[in-house]
N, C-alpha and C. Protein backbone atom coordinates (compact mmCIF):
# COMPACT_ATOMS: atom_id res chain seq x y z
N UNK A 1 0.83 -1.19 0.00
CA UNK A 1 0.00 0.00 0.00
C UNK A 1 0.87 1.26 0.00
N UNK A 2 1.83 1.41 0.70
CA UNK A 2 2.51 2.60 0.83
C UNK A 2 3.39 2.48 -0.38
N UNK A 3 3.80 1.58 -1.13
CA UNK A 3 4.42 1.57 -2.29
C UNK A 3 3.42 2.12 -3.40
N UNK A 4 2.51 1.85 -3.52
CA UNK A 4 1.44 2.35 -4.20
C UNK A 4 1.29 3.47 -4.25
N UNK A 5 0.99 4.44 -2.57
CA UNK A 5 1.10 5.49 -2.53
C UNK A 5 2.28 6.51 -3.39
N UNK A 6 3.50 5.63 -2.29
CA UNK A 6 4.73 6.49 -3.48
C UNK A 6 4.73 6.53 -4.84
N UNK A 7 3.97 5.39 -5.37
CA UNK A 7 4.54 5.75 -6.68
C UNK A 7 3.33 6.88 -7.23
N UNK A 8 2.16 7.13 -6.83
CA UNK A 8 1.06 7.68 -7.31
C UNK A 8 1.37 9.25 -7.06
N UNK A 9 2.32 9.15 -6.13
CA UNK A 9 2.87 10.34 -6.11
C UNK A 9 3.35 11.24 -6.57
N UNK A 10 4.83 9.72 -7.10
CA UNK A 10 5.53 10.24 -8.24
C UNK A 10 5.03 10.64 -9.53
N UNK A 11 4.11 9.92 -9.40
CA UNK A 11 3.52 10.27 -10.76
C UNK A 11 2.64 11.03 -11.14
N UNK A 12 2.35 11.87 -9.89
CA UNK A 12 1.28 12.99 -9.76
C UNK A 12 2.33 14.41 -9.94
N UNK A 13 3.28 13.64 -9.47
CA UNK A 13 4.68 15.01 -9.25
C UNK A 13 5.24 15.44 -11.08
N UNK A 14 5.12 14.01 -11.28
CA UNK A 14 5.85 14.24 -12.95
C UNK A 14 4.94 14.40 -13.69
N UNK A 15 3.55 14.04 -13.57
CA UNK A 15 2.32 15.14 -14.35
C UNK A 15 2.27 16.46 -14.50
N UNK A 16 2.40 16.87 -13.07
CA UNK A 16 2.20 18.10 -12.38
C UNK A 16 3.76 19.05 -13.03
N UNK A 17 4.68 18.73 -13.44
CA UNK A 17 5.81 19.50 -14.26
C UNK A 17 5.83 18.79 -15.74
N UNK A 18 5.64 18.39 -16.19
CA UNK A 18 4.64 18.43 -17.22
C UNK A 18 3.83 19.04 -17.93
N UNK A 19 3.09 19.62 -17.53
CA UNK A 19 1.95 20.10 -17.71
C UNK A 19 2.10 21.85 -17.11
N UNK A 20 3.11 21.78 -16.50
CA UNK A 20 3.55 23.30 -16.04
C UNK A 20 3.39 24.23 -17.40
N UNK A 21 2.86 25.27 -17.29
CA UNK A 21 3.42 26.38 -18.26
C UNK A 21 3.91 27.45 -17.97
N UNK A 22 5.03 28.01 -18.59
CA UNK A 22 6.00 29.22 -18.33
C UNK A 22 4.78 30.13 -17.53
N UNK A 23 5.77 30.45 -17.17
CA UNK A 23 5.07 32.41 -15.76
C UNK A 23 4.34 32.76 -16.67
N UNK A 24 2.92 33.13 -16.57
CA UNK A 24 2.43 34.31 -17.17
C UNK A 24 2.88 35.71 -16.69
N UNK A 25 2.97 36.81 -17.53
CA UNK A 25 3.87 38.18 -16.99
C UNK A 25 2.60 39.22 -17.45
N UNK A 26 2.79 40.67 -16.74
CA UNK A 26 1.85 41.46 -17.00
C UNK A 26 2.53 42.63 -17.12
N UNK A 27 2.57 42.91 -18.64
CA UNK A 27 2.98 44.52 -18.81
C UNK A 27 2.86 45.49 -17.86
N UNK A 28 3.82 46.54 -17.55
CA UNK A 28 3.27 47.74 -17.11
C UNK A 28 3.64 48.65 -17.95
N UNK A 29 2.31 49.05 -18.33
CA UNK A 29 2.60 49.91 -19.35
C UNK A 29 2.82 51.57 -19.49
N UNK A 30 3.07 51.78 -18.04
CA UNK A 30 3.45 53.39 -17.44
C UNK A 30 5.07 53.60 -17.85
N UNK A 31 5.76 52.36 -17.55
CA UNK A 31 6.86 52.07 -17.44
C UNK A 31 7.44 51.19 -19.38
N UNK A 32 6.37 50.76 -19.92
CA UNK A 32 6.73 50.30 -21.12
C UNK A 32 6.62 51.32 -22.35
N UNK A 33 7.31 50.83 -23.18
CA UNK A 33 6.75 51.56 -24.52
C UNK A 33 7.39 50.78 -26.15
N UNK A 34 6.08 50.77 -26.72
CA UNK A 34 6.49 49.98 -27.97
C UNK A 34 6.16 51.08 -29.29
N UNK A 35 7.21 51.23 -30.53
CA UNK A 35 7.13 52.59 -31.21
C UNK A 35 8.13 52.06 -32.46
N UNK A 36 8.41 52.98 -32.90
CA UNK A 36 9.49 52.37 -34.38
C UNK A 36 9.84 53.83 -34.48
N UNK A 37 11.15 53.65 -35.62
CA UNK A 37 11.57 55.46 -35.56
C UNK A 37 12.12 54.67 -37.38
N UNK A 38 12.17 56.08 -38.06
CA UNK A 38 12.84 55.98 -39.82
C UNK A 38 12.74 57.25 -40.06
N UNK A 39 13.70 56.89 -40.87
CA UNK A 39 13.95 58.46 -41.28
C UNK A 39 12.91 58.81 -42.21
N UNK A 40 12.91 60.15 -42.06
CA UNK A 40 11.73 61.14 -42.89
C UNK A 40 12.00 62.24 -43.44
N UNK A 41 12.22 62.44 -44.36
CA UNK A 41 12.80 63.81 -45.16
C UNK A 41 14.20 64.10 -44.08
N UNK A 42 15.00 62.78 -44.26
CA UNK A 42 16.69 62.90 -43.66
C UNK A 42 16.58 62.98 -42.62
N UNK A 43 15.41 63.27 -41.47
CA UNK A 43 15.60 63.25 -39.79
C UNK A 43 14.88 61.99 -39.59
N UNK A 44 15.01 61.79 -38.07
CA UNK A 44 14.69 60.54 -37.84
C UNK A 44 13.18 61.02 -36.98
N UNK A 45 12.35 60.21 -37.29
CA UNK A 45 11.09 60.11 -36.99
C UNK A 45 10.98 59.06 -36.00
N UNK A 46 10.75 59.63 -34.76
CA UNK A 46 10.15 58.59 -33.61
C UNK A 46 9.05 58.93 -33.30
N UNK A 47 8.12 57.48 -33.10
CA UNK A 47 6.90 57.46 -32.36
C UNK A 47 6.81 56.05 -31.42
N UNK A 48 5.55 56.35 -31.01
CA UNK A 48 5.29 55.19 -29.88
C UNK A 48 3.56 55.08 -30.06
N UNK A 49 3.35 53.64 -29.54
CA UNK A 49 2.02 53.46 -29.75
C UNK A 49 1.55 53.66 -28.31
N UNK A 50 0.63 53.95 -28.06
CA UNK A 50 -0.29 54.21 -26.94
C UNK A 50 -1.12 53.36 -26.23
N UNK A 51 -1.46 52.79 -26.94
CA UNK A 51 -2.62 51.61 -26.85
C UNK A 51 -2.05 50.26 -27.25
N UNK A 52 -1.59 49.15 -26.54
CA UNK A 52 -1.55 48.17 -27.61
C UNK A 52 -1.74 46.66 -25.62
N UNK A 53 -1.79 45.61 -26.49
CA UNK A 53 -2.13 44.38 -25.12
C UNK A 53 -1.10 43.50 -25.49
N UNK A 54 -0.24 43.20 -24.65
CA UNK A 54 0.92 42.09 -24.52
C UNK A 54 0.02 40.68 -23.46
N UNK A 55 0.08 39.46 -24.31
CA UNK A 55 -0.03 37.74 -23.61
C UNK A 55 1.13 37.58 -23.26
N UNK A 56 1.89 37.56 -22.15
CA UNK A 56 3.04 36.76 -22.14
C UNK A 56 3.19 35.98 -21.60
N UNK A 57 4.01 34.98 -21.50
CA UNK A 57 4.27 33.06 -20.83
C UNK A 57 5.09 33.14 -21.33
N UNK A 58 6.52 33.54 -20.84
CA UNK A 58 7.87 33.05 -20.79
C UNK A 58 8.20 32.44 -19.40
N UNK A 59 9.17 31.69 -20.07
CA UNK A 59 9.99 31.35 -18.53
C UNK A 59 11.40 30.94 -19.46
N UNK A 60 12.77 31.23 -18.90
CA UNK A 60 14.18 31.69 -19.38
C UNK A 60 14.63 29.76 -19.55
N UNK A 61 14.27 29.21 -18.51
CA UNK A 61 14.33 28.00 -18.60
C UNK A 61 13.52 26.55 -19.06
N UNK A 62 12.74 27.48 -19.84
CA UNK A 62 11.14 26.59 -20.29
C UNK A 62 11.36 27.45 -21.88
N UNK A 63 11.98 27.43 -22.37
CA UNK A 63 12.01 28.85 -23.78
C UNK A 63 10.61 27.66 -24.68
N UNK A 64 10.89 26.40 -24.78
CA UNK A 64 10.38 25.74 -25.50
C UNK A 64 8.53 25.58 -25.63
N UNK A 65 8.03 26.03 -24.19
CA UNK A 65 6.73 26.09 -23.74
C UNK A 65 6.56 27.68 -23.81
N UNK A 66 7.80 28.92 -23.85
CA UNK A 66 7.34 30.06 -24.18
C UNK A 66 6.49 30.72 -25.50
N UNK A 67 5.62 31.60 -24.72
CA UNK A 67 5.19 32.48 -26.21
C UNK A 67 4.51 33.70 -25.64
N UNK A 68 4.42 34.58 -26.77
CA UNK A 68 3.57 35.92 -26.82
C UNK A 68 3.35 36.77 -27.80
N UNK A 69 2.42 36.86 -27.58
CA UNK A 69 0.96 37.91 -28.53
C UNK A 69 0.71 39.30 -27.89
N UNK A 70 1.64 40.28 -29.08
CA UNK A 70 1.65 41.68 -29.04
C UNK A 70 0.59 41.94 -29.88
N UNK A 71 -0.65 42.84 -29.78
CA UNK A 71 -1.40 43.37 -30.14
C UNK A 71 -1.58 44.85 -30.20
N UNK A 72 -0.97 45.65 -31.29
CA UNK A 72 -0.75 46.98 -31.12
C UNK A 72 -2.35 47.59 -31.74
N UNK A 73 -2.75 48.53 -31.13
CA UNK A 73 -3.86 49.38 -31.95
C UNK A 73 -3.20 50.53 -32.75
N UNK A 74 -2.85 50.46 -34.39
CA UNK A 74 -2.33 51.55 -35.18
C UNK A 74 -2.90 52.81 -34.45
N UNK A 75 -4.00 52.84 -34.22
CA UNK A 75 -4.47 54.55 -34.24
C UNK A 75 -3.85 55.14 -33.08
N UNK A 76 -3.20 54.58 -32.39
CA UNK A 76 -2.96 55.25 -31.12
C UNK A 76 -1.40 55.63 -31.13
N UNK A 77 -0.78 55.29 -32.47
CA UNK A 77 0.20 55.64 -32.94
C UNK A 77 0.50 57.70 -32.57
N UNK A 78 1.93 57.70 -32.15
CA UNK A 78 2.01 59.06 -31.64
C UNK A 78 3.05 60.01 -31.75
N UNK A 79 3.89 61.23 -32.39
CA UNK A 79 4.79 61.59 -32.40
C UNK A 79 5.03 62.87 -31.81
N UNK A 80 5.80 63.80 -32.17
CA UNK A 80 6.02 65.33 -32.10
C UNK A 80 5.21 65.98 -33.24
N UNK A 81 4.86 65.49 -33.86
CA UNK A 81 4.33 65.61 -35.45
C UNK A 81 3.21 65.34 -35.81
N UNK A 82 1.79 66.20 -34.80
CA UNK A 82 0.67 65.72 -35.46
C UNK A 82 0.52 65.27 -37.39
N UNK A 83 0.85 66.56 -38.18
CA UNK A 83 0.47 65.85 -39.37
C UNK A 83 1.16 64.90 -40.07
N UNK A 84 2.35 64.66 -39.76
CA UNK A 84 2.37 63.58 -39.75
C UNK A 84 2.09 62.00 -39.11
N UNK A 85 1.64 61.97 -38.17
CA UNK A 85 0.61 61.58 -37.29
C UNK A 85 -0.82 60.53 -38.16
N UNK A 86 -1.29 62.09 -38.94
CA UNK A 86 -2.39 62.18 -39.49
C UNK A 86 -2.44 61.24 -41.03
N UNK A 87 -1.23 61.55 -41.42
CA UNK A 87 -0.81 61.12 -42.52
C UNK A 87 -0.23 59.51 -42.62
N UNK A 88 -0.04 59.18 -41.29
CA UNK A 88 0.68 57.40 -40.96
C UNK A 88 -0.85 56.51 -41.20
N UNK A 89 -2.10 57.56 -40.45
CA UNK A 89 -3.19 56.67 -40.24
C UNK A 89 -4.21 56.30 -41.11
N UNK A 90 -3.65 57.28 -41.99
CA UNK A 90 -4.34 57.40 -43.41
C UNK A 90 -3.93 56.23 -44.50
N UNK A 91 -4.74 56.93 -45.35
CA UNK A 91 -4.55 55.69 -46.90
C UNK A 91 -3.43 55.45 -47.14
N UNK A 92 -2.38 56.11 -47.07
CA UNK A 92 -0.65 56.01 -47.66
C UNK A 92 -0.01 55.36 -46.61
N UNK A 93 -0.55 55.21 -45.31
CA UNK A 93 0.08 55.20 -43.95
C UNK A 93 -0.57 53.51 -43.69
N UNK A 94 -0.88 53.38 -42.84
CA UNK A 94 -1.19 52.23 -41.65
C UNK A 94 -2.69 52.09 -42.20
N UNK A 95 -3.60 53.17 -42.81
CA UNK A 95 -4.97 52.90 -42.71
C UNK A 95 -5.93 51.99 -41.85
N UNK A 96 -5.98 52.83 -40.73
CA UNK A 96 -6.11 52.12 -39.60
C UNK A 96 -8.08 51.62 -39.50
N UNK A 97 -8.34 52.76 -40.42
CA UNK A 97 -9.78 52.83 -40.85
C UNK A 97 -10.48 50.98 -41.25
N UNK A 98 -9.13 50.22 -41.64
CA UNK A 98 -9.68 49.01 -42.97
C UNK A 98 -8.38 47.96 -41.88
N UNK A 99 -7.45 48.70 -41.41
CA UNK A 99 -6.23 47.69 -41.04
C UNK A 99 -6.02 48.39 -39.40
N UNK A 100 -6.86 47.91 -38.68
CA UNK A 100 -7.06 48.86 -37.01
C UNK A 100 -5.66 48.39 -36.18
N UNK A 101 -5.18 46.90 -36.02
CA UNK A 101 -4.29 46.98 -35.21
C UNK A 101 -3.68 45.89 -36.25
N UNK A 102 -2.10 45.79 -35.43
CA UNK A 102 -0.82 45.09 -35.89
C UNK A 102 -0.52 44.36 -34.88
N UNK A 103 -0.28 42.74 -35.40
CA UNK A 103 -0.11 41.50 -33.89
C UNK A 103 1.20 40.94 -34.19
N UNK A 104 2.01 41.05 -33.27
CA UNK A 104 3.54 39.93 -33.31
C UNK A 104 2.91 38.70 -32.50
N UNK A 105 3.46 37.82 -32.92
CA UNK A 105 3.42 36.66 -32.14
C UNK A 105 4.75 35.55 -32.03
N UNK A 106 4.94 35.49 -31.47
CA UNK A 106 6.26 34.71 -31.29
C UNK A 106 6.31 33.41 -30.41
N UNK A 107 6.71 32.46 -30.90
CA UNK A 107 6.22 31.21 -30.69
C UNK A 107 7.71 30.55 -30.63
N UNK A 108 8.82 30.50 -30.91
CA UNK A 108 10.12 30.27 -31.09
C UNK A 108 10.93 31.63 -29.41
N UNK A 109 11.67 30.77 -29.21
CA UNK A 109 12.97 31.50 -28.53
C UNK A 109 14.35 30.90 -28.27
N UNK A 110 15.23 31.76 -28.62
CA UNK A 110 16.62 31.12 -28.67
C UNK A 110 17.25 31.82 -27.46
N UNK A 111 18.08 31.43 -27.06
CA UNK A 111 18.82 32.03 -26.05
C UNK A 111 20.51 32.32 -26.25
N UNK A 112 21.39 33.29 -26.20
CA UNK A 112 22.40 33.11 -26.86
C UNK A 112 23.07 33.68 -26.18
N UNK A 113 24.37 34.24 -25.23
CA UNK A 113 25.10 34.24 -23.98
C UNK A 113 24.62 35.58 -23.17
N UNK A 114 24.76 35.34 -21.97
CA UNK A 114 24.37 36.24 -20.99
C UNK A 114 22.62 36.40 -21.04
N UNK A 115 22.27 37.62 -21.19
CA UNK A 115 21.28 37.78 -21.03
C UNK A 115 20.43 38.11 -22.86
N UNK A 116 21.09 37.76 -23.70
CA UNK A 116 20.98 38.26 -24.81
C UNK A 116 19.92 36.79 -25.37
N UNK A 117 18.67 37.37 -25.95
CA UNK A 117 17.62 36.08 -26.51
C UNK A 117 17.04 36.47 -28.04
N UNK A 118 17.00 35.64 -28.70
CA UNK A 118 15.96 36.41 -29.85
C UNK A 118 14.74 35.58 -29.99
N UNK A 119 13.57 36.42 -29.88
CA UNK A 119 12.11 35.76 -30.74
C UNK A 119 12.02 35.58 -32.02
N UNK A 120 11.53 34.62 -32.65
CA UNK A 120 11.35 34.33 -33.53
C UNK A 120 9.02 34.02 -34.14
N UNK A 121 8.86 34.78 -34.86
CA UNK A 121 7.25 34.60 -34.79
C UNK A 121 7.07 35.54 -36.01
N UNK A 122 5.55 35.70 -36.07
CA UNK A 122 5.18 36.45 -37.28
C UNK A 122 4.60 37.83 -36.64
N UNK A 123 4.69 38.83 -37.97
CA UNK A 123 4.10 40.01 -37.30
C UNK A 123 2.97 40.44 -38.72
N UNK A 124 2.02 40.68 -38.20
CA UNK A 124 0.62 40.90 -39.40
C UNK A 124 0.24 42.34 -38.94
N UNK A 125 0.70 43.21 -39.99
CA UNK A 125 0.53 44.49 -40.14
C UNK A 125 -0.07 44.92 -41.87
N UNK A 126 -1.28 45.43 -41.62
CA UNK A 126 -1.41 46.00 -43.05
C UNK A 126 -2.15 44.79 -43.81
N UNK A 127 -2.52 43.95 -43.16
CA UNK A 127 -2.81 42.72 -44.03
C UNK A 127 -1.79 41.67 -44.53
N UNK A 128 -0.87 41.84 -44.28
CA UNK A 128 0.33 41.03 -44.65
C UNK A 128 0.72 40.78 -43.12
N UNK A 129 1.28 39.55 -43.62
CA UNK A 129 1.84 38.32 -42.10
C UNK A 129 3.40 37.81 -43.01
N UNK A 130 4.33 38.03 -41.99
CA UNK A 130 5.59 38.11 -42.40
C UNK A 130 6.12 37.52 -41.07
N UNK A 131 7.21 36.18 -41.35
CA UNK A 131 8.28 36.22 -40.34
C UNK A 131 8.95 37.34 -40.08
N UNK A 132 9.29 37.51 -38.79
CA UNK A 132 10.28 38.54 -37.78
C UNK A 132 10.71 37.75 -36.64
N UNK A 133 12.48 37.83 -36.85
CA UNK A 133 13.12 38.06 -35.21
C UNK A 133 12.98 38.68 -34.85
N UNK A 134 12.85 39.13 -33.63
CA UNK A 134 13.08 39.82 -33.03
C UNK A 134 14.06 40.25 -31.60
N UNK A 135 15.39 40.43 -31.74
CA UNK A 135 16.91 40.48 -30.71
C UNK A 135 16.47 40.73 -29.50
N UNK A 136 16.64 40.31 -28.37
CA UNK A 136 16.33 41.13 -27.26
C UNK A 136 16.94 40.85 -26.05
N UNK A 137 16.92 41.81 -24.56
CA UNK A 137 17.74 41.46 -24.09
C UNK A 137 16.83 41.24 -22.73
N UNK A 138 17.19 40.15 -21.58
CA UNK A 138 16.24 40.25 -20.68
C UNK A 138 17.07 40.32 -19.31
N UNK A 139 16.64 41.08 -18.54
CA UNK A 139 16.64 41.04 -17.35
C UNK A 139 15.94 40.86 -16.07
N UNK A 140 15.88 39.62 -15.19
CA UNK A 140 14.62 39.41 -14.35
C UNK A 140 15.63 39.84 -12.75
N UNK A 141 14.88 40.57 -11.90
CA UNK A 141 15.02 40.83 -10.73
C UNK A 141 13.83 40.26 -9.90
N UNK A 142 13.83 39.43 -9.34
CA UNK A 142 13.10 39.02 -8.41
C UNK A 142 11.57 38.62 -9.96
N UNK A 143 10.17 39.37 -9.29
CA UNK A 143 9.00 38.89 -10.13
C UNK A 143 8.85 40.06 -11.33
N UNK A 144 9.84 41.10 -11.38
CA UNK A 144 10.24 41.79 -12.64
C UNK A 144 11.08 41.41 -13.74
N UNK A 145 10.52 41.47 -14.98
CA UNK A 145 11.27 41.48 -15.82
C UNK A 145 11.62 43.01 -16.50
N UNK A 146 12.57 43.18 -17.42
CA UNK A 146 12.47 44.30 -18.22
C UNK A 146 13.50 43.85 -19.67
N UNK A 147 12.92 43.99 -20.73
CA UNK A 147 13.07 43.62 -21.73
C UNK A 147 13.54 44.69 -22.73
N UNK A 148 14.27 44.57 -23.46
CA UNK A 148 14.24 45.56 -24.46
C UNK A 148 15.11 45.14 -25.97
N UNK A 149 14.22 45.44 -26.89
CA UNK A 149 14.49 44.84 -28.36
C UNK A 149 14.50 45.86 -29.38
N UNK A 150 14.95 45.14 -30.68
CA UNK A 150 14.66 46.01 -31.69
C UNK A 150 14.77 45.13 -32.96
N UNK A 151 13.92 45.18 -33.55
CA UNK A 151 14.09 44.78 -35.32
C UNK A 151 14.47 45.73 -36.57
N UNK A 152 14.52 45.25 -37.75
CA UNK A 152 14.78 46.27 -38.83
C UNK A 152 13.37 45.68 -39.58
N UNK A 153 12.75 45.85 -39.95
CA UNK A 153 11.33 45.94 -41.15
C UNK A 153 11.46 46.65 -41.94
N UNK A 154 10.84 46.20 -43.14
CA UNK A 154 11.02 47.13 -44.73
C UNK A 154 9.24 47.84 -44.85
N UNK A 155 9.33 48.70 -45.16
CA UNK A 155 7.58 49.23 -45.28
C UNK A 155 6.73 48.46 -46.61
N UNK A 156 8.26 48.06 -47.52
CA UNK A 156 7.34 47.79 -48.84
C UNK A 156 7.18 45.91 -48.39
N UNK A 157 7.58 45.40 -48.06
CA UNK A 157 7.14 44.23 -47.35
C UNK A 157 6.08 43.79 -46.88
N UNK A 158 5.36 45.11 -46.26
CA UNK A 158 3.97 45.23 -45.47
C UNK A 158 3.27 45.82 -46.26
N UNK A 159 3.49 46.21 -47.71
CA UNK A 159 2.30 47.08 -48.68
C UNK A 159 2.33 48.48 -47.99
N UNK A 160 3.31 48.94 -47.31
CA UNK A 160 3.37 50.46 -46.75
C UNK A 160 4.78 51.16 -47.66
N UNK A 161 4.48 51.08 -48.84
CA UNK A 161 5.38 51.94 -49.51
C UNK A 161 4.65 52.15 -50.70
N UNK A 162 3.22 53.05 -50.86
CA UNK A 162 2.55 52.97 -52.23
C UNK A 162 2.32 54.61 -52.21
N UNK A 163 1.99 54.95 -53.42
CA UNK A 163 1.41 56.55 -53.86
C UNK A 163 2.80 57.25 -53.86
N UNK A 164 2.90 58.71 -53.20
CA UNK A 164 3.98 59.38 -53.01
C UNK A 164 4.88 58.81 -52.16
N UNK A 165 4.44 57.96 -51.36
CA UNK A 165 5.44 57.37 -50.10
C UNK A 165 6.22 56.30 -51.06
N UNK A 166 6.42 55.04 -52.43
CA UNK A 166 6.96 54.10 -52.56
C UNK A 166 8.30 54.23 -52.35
N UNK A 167 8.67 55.28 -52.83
CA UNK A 167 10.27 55.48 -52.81
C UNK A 167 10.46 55.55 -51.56
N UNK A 168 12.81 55.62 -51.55
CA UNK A 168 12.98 55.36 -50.57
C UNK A 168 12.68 57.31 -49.92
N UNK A 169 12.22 57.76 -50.69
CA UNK A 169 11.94 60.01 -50.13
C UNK A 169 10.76 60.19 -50.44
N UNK A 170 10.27 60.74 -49.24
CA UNK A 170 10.27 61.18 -48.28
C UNK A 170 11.00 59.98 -46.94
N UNK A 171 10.06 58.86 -47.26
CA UNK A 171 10.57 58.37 -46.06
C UNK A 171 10.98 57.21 -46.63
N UNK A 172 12.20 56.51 -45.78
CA UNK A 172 13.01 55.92 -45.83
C UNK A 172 12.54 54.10 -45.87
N UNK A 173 12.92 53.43 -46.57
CA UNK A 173 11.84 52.01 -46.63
C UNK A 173 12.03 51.30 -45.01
N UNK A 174 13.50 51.53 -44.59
CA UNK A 174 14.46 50.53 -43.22
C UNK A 174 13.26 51.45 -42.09
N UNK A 175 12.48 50.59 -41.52
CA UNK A 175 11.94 50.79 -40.28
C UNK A 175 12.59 50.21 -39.46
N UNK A 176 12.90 50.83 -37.86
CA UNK A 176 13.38 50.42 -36.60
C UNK A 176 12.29 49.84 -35.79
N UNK A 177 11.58 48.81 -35.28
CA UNK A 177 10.69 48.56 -34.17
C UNK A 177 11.49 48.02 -33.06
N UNK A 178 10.91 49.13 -31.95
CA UNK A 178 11.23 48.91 -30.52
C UNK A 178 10.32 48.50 -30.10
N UNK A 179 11.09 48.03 -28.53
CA UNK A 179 10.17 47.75 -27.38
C UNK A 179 11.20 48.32 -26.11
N UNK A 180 10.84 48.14 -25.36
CA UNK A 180 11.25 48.34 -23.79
C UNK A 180 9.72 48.02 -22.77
N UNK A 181 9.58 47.42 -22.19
CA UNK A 181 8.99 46.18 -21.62
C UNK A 181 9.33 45.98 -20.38
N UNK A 182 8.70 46.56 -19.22
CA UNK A 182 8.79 46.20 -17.72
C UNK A 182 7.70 45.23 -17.63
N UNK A 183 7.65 44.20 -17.16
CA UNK A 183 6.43 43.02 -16.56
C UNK A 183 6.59 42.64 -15.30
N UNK A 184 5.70 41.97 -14.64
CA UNK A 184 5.83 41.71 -13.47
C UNK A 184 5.24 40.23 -13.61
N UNK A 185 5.51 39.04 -13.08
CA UNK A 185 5.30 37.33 -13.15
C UNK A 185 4.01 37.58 -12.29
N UNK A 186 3.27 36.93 -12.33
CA UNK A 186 2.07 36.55 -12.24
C UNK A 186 2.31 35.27 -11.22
């Protein structure tokens, strides 16, 4: 009987990690910000989105059970530069009217020395779904994380290089997407 027990144990124990899934984490988004910067008539154009919902389930030692679903809302897109602003959300721009938000999802993670990781997943902006790495670097203190990445994206890739915008002038095709990413584990 007590052999029985033990083993029902064990085997409740090796279900039970098994079946574990990575930390869920919860943006703070006072402290986060996700945005892209390119050049624009030769200066560099930064913005940040305002609005957007991060899923996350990582864990550094589980990469294989990790994933997450960035959900940006275009319109909440933001710069120094209302009209241009005006002009991202429009028909030539993001047309947020027909194409409202942009989702990364990343389903792959590599880990590569120190604290240095890259995602690997798709990002669907504009109607188009395209692989993206994405480099990043993590740091966990206690039930904080803080993250921070960056990719290179082409606009004409995503159908965002048409009308006066195709060329590489006014604005430049090489988009930068950031993040910087405080969470807290759940």
């Amino acid at each position: 009987m007590k052999r029985a027990s033990l083993i029902a144990a064990v085997l409740l124990c090796v279900a039970a990690t098994a079946n574990a899934a990575p930390a869920k984490w919860t943006a703070d988004h006072a402290k986060s910000k996700v945005g892209f910067s390119v050049q624009w008539s030769g200066e560099a154009f930064n913005a940040t989105f305002k609005s957007w919902n991060a899923d996350i389930h990582f864990d550094p030692n589980d990469l294989a059970h990790s994933k997450v679903s960035v959900s940006i809302d275009l319109a909440s897109e933001f710069s120094d530069f209302d009209e241009n602003d005006q002009g991202l959300k429009g028909t030539q721009g993001f047309e947020t009217a027909k194409f409202p938000t942009a989702k990364f999802e990343a389903t792959k993670f590599t880990h590569g020395q120190g604290n240095a990781y890259v995602a690997t997943g798709t990002l669907t902006l504009h109607g188009v779904t395209r692989p993206v790495t994405l480099p990043f670097t993590l740091d966990i203190k206690g039930n904080t994380a803080h993250v921070v990445g960056k990719t290179s994206l082409l606009r004409p890739d995503f159908a965002l290089a048409r009308g006066e915008f195709a060329g590489e002038t006014p604005i430049a095709h090489a988009v930068t997407a950031t993040i910087d990413l405080t969470a807290t584990r759940k």
